[in-house]
C-alpha atoms as a PDB file:
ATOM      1  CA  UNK A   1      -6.012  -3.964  10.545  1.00  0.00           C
ATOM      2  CA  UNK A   2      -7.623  -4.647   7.481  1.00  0.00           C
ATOM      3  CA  UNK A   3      -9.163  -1.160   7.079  1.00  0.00           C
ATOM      4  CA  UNK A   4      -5.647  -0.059   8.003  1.00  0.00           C
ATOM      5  CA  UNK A   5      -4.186  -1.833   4.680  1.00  0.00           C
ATOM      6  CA  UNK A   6      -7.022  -0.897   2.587  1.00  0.00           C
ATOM      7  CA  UNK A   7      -6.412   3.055   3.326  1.00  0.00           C
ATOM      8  CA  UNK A   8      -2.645   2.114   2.819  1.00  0.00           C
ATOM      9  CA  UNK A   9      -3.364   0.575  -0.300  1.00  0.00           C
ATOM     10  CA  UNK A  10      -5.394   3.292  -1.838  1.00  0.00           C
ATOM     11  CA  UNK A  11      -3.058   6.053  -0.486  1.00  0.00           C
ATOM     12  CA  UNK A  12      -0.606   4.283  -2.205  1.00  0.00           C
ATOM     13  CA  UNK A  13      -2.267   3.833  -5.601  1.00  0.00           C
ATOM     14  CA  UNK A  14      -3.498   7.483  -5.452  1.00  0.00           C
ATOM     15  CA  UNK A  15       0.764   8.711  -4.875  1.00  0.00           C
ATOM     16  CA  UNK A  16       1.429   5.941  -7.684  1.00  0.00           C
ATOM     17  CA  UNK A  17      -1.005   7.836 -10.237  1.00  0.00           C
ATOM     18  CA  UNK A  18      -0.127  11.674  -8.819  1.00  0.00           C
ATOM     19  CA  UNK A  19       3.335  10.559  -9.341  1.00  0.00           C
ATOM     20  CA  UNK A  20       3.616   9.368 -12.872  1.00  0.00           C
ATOM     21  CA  UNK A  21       1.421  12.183 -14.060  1.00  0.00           C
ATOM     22  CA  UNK A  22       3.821  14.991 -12.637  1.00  0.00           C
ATOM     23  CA  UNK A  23       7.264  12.770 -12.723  1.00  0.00           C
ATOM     24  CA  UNK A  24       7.530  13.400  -9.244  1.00  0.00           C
ATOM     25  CA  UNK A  25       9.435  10.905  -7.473  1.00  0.00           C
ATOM     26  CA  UNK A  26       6.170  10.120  -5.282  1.00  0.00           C
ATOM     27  CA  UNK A  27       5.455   7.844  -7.399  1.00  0.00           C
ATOM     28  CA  UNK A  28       7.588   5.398  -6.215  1.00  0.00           C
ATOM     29  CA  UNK A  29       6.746   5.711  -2.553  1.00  0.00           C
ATOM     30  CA  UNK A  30       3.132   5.675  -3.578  1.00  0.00           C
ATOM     31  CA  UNK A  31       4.441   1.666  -4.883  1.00  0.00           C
ATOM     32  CA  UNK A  32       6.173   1.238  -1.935  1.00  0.00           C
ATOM     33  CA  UNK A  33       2.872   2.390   0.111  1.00  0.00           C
ATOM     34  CA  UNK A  34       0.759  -0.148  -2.388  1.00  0.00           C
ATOM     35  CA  UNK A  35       3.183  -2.708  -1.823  1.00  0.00           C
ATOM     36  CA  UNK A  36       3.213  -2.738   2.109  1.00  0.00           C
ATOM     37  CA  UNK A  37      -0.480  -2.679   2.183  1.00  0.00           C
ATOM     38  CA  UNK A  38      -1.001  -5.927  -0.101  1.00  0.00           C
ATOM     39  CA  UNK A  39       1.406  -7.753   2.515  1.00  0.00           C
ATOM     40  CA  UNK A  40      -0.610  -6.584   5.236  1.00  0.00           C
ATOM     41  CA  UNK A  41      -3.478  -7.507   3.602  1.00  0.00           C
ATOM     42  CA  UNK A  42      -2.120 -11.284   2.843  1.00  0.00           C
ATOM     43  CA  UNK A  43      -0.699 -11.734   6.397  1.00  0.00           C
ATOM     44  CA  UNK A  44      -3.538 -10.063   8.572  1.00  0.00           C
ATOM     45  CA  UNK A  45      -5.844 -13.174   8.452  1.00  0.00           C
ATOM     46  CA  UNK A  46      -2.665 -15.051   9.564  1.00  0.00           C
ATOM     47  CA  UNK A  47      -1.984 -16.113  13.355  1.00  0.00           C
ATOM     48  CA  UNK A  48       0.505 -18.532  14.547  1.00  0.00           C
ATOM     49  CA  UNK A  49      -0.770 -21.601  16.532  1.00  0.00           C
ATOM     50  CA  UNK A  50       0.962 -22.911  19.464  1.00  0.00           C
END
């Protein structure tokens, strides 16, 4: 899961960049991509305890 994240992360960052250079509107799902990936990251460690 946490290699999962990591790709999500740096897919997301590398849309981010692509889109601000070209003002192309895949920027802000490249965010959205970064964003998802840090929660993932955060929460994967995580397990509730009965």
């Amino acid at each position: 899961m946490k290699t999962f994240a990591g790709v999500l992360v740096a897919l997301g960052l590398a849309m981010a960049l692509y889109g601000w250079q070209a003002w192309n509107p895949a920027a802000f799902v490249g965010l959205a991509l970064t964003v998802v990936g840090i929660v993932v990251l955060a929460t994967s460690g995580r397990r509730p305890h009965r």
